[in-house]
PDBML (XML) file of the C-alpha atoms, coordinates in Angstrom:
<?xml version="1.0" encoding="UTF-8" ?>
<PDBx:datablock datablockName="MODEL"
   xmlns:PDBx="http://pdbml.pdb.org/schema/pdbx-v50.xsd"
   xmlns:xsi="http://www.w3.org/2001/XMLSchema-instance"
   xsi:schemaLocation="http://pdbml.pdb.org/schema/pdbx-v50.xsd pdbx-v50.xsd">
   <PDBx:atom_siteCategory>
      <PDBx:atom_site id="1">
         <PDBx:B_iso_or_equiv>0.00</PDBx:B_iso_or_equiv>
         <PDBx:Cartn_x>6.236</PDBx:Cartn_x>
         <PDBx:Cartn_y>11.094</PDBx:Cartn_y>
         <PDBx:Cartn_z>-0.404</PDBx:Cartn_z>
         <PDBx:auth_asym_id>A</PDBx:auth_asym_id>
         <PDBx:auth_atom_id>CA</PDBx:auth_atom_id>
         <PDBx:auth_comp_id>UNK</PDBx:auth_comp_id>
         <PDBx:auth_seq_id>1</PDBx:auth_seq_id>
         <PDBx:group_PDB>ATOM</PDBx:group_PDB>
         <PDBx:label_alt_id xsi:nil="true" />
         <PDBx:label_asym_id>A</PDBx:label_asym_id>
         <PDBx:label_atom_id>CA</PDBx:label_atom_id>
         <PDBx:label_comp_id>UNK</PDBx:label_comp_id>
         <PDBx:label_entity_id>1</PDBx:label_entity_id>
         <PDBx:label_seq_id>1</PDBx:label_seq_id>
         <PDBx:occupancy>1.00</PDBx:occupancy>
         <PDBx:pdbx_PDB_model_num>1</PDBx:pdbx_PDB_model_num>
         <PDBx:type_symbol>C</PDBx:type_symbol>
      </PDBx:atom_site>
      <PDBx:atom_site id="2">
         <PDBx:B_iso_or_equiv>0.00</PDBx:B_iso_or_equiv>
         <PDBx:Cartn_x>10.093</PDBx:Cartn_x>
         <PDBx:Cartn_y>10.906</PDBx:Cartn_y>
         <PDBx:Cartn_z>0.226</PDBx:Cartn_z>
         <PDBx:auth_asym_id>A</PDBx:auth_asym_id>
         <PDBx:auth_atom_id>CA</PDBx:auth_atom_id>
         <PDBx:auth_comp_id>UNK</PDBx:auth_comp_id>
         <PDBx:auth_seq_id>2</PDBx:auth_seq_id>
         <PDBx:group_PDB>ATOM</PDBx:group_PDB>
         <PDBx:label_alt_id xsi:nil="true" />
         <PDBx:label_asym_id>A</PDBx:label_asym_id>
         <PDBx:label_atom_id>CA</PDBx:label_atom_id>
         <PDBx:label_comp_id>UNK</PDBx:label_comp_id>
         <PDBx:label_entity_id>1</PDBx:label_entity_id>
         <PDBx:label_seq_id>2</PDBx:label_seq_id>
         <PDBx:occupancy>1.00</PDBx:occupancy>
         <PDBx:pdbx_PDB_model_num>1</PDBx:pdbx_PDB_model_num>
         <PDBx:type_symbol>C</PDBx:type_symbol>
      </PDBx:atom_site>
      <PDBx:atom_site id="3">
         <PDBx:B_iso_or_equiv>0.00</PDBx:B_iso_or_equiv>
         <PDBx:Cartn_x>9.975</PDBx:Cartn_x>
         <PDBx:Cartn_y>7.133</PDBx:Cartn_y>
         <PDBx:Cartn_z>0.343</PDBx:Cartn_z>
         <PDBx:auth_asym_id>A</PDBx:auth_asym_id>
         <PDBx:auth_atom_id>CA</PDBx:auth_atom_id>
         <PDBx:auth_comp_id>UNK</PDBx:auth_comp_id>
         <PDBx:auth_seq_id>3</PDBx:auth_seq_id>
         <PDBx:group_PDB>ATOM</PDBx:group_PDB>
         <PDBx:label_alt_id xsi:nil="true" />
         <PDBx:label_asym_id>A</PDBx:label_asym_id>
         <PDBx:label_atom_id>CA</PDBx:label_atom_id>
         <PDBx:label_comp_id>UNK</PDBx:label_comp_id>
         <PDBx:label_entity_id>1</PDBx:label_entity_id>
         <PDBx:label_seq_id>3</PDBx:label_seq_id>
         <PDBx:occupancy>1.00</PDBx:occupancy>
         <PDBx:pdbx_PDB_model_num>1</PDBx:pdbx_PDB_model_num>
         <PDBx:type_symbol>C</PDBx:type_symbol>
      </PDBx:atom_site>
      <PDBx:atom_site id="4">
         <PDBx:B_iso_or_equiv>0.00</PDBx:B_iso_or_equiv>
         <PDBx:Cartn_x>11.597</PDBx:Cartn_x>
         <PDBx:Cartn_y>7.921</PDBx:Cartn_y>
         <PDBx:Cartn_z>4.131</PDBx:Cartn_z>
         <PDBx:auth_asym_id>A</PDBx:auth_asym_id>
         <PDBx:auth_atom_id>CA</PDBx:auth_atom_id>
         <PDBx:auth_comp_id>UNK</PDBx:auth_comp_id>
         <PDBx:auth_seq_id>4</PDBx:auth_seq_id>
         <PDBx:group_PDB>ATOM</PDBx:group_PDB>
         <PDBx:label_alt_id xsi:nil="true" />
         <PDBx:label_asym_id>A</PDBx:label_asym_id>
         <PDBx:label_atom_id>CA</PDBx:label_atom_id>
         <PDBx:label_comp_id>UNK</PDBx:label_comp_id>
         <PDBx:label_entity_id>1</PDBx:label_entity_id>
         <PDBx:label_seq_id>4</PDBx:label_seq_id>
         <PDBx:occupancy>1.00</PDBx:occupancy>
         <PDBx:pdbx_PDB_model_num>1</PDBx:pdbx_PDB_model_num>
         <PDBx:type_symbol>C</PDBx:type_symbol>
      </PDBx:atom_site>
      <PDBx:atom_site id="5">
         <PDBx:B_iso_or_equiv>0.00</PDBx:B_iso_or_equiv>
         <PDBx:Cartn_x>12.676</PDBx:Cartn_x>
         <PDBx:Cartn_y>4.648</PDBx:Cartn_y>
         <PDBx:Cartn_z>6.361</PDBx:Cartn_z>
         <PDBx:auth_asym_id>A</PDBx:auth_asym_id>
         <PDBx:auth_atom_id>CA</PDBx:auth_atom_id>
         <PDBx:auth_comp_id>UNK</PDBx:auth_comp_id>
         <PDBx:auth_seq_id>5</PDBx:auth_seq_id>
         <PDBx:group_PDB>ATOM</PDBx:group_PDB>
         <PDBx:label_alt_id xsi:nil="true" />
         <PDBx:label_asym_id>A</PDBx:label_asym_id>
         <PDBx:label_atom_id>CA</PDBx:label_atom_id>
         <PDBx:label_comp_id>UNK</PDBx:label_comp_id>
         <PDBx:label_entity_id>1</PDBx:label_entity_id>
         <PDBx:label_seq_id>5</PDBx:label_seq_id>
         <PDBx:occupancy>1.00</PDBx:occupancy>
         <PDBx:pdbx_PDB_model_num>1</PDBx:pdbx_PDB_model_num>
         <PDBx:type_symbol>C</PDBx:type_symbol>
      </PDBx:atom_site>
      <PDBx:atom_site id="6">
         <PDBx:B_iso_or_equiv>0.00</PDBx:B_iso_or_equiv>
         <PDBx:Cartn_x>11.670</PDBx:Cartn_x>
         <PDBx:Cartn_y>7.603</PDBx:Cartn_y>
         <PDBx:Cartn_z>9.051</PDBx:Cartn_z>
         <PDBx:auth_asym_id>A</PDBx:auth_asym_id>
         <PDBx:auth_atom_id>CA</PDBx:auth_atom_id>
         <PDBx:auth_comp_id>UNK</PDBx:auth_comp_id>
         <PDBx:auth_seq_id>6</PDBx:auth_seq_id>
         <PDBx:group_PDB>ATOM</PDBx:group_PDB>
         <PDBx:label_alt_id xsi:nil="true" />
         <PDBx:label_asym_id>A</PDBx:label_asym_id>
         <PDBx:label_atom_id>CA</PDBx:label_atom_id>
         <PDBx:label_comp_id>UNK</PDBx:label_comp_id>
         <PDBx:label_entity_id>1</PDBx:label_entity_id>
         <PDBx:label_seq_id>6</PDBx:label_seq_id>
         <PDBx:occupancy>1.00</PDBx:occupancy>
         <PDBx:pdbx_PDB_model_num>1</PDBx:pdbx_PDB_model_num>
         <PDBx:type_symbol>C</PDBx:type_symbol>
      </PDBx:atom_site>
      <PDBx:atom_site id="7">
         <PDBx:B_iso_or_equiv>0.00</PDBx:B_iso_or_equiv>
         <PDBx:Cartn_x>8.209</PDBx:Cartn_x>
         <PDBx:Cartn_y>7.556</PDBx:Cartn_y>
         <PDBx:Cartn_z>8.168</PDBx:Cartn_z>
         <PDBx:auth_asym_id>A</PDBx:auth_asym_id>
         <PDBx:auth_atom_id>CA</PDBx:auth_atom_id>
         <PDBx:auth_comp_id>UNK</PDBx:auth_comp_id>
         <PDBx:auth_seq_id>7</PDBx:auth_seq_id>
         <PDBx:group_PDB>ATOM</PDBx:group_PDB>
         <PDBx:label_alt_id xsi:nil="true" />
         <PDBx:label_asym_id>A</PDBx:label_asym_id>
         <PDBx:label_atom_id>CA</PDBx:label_atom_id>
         <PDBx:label_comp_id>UNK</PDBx:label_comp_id>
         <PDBx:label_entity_id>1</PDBx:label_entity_id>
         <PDBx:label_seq_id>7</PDBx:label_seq_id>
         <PDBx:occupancy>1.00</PDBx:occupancy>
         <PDBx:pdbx_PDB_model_num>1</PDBx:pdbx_PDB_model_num>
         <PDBx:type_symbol>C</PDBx:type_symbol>
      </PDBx:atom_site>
      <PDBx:atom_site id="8">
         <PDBx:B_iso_or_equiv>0.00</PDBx:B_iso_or_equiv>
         <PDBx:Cartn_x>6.063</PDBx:Cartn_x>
         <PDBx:Cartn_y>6.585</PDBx:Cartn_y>
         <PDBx:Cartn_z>10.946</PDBx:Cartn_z>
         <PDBx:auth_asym_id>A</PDBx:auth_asym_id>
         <PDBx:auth_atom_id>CA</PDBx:auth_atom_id>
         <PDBx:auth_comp_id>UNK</PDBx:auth_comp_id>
         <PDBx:auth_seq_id>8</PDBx:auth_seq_id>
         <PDBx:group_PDB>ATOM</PDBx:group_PDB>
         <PDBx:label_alt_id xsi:nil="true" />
         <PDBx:label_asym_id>A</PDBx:label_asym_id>
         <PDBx:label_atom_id>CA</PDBx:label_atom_id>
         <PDBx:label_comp_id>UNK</PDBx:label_comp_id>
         <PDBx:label_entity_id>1</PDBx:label_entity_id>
         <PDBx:label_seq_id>8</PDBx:label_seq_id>
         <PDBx:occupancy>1.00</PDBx:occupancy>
         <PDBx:pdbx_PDB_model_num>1</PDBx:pdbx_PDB_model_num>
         <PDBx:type_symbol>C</PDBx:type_symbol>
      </PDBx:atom_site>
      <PDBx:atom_site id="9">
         <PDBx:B_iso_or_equiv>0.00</PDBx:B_iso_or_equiv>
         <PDBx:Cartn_x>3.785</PDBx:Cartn_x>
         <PDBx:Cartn_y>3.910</PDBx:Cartn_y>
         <PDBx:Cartn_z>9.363</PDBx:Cartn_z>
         <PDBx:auth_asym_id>A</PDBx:auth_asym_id>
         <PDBx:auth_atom_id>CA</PDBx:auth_atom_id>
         <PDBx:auth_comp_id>UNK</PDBx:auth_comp_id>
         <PDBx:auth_seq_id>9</PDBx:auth_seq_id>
         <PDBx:group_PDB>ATOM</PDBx:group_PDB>
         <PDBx:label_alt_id xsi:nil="true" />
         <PDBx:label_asym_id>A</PDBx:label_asym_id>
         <PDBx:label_atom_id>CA</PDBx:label_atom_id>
         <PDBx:label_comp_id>UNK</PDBx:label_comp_id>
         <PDBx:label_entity_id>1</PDBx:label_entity_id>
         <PDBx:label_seq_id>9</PDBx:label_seq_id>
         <PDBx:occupancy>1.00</PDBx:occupancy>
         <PDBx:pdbx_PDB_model_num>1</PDBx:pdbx_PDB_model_num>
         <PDBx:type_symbol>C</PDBx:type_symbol>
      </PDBx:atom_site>
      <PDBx:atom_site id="10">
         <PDBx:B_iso_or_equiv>0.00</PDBx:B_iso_or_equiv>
         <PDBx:Cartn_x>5.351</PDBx:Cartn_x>
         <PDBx:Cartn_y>2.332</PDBx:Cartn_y>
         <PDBx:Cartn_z>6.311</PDBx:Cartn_z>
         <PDBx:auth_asym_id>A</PDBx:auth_asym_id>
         <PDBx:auth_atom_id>CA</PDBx:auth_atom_id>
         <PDBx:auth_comp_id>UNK</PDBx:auth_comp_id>
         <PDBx:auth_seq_id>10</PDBx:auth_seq_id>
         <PDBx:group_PDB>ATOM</PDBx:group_PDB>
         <PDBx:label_alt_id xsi:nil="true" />
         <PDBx:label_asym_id>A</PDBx:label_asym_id>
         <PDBx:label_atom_id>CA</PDBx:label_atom_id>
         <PDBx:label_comp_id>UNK</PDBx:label_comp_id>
         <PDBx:label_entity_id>1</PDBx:label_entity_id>
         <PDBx:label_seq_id>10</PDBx:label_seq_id>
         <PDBx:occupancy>1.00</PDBx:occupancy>
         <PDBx:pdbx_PDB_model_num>1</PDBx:pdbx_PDB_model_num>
         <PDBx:type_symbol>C</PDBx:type_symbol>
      </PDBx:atom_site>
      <PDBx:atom_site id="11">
         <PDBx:B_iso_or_equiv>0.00</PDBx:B_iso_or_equiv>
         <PDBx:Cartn_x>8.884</PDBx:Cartn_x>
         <PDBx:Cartn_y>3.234</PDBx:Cartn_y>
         <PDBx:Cartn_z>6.890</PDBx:Cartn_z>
         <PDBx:auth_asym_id>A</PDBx:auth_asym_id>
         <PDBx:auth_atom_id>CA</PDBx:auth_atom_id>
         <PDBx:auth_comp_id>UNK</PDBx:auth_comp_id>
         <PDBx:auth_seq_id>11</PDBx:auth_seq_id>
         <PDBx:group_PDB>ATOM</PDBx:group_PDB>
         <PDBx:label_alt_id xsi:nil="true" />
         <PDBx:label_asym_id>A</PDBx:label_asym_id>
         <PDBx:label_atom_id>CA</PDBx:label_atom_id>
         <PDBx:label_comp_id>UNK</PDBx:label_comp_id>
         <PDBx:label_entity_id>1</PDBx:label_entity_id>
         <PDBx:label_seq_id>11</PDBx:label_seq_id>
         <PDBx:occupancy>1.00</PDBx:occupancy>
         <PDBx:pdbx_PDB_model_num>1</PDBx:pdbx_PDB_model_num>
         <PDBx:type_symbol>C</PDBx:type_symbol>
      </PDBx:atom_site>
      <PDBx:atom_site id="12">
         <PDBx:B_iso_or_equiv>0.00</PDBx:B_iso_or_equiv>
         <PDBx:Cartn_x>9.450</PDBx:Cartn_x>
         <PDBx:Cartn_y>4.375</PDBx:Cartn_y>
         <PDBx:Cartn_z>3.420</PDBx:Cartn_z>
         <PDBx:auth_asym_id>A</PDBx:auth_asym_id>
         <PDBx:auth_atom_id>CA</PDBx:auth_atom_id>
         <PDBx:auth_comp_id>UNK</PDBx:auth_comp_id>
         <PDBx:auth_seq_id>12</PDBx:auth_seq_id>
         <PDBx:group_PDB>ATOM</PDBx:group_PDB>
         <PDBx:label_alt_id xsi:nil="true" />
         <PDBx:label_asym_id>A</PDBx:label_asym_id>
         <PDBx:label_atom_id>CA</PDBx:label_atom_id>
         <PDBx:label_comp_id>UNK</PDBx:label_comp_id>
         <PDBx:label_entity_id>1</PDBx:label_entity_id>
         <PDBx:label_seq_id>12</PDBx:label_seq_id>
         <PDBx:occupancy>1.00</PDBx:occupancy>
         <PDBx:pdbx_PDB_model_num>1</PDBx:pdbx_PDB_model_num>
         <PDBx:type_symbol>C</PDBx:type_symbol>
      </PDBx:atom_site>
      <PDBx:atom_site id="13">
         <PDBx:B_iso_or_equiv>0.00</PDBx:B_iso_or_equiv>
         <PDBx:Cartn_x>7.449</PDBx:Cartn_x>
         <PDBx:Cartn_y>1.414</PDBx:Cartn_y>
         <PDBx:Cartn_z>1.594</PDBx:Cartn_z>
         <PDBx:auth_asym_id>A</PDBx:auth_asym_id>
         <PDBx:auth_atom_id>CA</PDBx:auth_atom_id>
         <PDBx:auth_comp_id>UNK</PDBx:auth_comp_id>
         <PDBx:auth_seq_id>13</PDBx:auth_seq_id>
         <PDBx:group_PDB>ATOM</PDBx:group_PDB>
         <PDBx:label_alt_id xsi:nil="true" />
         <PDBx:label_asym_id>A</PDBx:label_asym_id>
         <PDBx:label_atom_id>CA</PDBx:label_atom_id>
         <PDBx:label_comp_id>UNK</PDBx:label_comp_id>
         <PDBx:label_entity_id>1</PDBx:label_entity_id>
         <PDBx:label_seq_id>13</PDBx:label_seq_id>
         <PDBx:occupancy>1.00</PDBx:occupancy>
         <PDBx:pdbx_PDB_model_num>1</PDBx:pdbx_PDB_model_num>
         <PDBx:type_symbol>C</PDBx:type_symbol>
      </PDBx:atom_site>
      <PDBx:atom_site id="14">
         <PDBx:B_iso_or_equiv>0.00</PDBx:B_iso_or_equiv>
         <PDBx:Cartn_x>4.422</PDBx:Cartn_x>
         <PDBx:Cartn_y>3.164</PDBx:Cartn_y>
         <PDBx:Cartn_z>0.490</PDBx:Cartn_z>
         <PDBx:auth_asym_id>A</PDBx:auth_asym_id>
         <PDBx:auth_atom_id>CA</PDBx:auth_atom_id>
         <PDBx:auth_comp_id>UNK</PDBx:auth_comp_id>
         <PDBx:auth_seq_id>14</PDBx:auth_seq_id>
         <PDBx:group_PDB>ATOM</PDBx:group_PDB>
         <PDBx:label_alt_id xsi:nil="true" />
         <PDBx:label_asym_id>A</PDBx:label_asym_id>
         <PDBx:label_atom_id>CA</PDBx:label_atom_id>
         <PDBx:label_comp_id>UNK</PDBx:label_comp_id>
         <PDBx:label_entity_id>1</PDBx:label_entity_id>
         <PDBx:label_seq_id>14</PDBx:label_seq_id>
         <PDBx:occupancy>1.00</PDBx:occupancy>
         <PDBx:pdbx_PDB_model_num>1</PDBx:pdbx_PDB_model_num>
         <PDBx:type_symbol>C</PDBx:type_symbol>
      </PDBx:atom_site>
      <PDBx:atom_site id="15">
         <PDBx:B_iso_or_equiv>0.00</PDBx:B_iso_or_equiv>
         <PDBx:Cartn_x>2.978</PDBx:Cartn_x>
         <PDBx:Cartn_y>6.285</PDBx:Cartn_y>
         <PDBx:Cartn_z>0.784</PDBx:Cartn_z>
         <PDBx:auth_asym_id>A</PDBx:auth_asym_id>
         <PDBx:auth_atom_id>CA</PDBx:auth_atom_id>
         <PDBx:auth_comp_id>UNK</PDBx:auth_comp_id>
         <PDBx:auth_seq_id>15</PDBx:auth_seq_id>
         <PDBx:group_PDB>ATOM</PDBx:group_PDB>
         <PDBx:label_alt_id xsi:nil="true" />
         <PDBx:label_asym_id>A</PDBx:label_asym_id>
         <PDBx:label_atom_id>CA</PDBx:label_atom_id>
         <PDBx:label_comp_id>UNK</PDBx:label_comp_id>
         <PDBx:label_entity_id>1</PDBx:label_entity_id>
         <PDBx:label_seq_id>15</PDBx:label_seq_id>
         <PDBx:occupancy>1.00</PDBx:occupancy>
         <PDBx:pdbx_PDB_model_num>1</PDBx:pdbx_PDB_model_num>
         <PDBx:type_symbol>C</PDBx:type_symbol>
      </PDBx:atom_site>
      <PDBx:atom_site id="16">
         <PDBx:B_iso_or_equiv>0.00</PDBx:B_iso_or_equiv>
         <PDBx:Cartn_x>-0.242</PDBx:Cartn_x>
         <PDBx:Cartn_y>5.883</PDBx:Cartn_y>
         <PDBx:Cartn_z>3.024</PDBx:Cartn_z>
         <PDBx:auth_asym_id>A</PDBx:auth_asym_id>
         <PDBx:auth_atom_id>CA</PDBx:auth_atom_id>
         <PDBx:auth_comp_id>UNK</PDBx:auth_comp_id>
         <PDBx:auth_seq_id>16</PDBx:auth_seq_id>
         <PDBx:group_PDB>ATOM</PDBx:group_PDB>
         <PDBx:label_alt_id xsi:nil="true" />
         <PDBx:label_asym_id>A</PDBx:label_asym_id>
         <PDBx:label_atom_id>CA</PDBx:label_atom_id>
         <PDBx:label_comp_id>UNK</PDBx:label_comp_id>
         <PDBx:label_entity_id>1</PDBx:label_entity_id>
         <PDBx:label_seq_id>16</PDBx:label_seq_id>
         <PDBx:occupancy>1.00</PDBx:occupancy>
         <PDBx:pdbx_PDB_model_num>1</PDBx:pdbx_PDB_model_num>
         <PDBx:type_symbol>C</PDBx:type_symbol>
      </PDBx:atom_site>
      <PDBx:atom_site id="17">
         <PDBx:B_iso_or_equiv>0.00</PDBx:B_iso_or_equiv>
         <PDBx:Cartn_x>-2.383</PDBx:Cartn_x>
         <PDBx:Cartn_y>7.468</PDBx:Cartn_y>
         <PDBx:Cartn_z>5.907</PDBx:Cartn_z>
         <PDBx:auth_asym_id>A</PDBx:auth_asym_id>
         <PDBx:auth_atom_id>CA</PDBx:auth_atom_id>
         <PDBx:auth_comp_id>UNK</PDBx:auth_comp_id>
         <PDBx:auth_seq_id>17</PDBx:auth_seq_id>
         <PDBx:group_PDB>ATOM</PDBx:group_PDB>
         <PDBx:label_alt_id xsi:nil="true" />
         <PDBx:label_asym_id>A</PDBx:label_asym_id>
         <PDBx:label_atom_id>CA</PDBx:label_atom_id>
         <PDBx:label_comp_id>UNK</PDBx:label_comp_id>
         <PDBx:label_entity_id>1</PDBx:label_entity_id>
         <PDBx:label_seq_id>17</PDBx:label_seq_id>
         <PDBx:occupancy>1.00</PDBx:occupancy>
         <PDBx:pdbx_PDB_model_num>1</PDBx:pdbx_PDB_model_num>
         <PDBx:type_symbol>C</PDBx:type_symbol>
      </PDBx:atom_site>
      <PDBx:atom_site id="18">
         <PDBx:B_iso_or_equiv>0.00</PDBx:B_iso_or_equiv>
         <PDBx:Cartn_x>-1.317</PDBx:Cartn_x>
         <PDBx:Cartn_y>5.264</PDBx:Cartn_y>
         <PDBx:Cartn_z>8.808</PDBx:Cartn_z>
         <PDBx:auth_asym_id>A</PDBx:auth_asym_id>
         <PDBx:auth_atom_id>CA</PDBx:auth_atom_id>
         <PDBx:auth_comp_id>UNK</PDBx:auth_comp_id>
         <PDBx:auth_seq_id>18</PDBx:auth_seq_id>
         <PDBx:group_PDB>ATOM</PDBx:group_PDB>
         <PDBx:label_alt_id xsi:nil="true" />
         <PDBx:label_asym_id>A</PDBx:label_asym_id>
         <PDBx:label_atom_id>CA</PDBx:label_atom_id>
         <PDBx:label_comp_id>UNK</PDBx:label_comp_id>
         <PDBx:label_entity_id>1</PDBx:label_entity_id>
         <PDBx:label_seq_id>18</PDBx:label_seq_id>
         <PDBx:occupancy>1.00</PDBx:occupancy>
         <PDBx:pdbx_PDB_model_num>1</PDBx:pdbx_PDB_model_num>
         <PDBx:type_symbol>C</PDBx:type_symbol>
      </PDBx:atom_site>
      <PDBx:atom_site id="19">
         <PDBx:B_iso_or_equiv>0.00</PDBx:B_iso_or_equiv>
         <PDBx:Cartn_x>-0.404</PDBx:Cartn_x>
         <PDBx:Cartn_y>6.050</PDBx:Cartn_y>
         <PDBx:Cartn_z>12.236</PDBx:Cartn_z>
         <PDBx:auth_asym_id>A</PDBx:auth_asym_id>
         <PDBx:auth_atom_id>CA</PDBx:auth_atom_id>
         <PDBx:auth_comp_id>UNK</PDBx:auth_comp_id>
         <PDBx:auth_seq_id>19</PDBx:auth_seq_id>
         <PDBx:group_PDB>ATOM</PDBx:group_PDB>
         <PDBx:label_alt_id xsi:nil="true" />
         <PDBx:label_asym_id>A</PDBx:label_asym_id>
         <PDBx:label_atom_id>CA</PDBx:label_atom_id>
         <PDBx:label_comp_id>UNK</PDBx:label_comp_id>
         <PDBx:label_entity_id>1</PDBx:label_entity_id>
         <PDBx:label_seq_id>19</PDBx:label_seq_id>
         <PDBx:occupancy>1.00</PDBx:occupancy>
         <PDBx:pdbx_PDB_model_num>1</PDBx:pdbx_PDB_model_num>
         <PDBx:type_symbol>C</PDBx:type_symbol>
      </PDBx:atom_site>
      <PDBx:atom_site id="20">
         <PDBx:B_iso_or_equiv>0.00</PDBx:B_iso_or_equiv>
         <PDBx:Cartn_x>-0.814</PDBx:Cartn_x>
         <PDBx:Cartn_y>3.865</PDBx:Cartn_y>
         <PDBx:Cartn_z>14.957</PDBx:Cartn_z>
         <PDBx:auth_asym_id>A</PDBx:auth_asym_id>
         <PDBx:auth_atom_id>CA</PDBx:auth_atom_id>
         <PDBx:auth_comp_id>UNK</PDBx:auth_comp_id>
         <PDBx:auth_seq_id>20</PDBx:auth_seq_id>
         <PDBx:group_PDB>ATOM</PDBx:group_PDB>
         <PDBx:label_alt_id xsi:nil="true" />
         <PDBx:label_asym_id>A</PDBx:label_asym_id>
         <PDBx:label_atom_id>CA</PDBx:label_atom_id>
         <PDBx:label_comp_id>UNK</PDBx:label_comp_id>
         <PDBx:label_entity_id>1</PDBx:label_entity_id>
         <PDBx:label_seq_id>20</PDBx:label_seq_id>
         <PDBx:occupancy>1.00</PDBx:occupancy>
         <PDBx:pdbx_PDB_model_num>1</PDBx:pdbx_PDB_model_num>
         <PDBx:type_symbol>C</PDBx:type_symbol>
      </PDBx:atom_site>
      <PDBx:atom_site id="21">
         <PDBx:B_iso_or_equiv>0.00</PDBx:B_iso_or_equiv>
         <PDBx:Cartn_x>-0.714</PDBx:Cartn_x>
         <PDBx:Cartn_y>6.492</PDBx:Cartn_y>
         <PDBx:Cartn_z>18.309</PDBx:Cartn_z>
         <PDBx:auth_asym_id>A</PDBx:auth_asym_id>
         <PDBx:auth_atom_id>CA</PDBx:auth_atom_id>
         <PDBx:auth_comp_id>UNK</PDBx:auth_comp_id>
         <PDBx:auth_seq_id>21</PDBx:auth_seq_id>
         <PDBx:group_PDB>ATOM</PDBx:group_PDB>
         <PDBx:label_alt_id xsi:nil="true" />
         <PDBx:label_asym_id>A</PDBx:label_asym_id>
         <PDBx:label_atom_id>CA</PDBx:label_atom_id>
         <PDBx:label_comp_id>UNK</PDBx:label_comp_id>
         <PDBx:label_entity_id>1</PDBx:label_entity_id>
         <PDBx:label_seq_id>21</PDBx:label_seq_id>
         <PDBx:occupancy>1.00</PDBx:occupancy>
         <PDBx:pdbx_PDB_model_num>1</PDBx:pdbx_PDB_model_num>
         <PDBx:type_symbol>C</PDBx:type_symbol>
      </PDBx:atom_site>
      <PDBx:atom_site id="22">
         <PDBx:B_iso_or_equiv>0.00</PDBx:B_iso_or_equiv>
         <PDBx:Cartn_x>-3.505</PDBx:Cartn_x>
         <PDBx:Cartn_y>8.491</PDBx:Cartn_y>
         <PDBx:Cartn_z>16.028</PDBx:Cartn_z>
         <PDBx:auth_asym_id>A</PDBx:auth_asym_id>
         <PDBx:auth_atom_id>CA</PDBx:auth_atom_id>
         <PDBx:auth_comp_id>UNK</PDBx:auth_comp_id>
         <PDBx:auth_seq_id>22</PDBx:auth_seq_id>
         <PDBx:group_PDB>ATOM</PDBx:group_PDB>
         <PDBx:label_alt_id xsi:nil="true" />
         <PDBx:label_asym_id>A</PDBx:label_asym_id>
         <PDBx:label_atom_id>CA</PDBx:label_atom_id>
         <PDBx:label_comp_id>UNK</PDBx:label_comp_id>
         <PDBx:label_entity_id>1</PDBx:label_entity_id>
         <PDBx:label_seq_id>22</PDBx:label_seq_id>
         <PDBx:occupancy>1.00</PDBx:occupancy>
         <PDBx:pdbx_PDB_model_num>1</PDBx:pdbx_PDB_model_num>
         <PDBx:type_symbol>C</PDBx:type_symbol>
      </PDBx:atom_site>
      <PDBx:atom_site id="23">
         <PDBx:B_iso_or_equiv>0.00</PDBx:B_iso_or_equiv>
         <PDBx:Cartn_x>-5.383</PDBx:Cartn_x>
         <PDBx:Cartn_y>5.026</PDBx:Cartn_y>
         <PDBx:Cartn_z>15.165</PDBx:Cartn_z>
         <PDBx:auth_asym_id>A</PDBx:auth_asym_id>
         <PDBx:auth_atom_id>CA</PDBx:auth_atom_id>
         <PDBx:auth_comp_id>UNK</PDBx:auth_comp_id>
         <PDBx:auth_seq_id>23</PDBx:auth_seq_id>
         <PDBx:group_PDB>ATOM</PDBx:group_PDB>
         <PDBx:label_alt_id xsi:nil="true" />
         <PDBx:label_asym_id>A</PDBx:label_asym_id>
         <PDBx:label_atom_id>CA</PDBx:label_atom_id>
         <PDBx:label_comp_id>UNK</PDBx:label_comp_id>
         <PDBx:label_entity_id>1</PDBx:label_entity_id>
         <PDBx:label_seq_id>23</PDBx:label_seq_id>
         <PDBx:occupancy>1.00</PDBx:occupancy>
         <PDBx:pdbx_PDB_model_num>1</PDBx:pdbx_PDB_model_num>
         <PDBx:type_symbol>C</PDBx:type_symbol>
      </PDBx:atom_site>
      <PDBx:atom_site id="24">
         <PDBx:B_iso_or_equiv>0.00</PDBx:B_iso_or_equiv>
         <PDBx:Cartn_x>-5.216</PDBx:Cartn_x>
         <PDBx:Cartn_y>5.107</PDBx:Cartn_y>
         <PDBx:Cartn_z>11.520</PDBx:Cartn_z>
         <PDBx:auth_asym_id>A</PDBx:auth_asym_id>
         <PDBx:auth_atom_id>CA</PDBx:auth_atom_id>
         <PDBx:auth_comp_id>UNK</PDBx:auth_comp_id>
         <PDBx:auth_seq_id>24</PDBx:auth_seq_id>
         <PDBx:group_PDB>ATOM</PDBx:group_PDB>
         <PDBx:label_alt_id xsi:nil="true" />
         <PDBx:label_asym_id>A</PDBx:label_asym_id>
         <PDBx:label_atom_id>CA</PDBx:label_atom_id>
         <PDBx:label_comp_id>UNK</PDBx:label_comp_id>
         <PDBx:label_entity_id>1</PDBx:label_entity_id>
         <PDBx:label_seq_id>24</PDBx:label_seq_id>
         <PDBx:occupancy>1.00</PDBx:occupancy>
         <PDBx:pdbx_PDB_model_num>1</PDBx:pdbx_PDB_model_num>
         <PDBx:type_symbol>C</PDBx:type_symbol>
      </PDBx:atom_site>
   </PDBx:atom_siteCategory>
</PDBx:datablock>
């Protein structure tokens, strides 16, 4: 939501569901 580089999928280029260790 933050638009975070920390994020752990899209590093603050989108907001999605994504997470590769849960496979999403």
């Amino acid at each position: 939501v933050a638009a975070s580089t920390d994020e752990p999928i899209a590093g603050g280029r989108h907001k999605v569901f994504g997470n590769a260790d849960l496979a999403i």
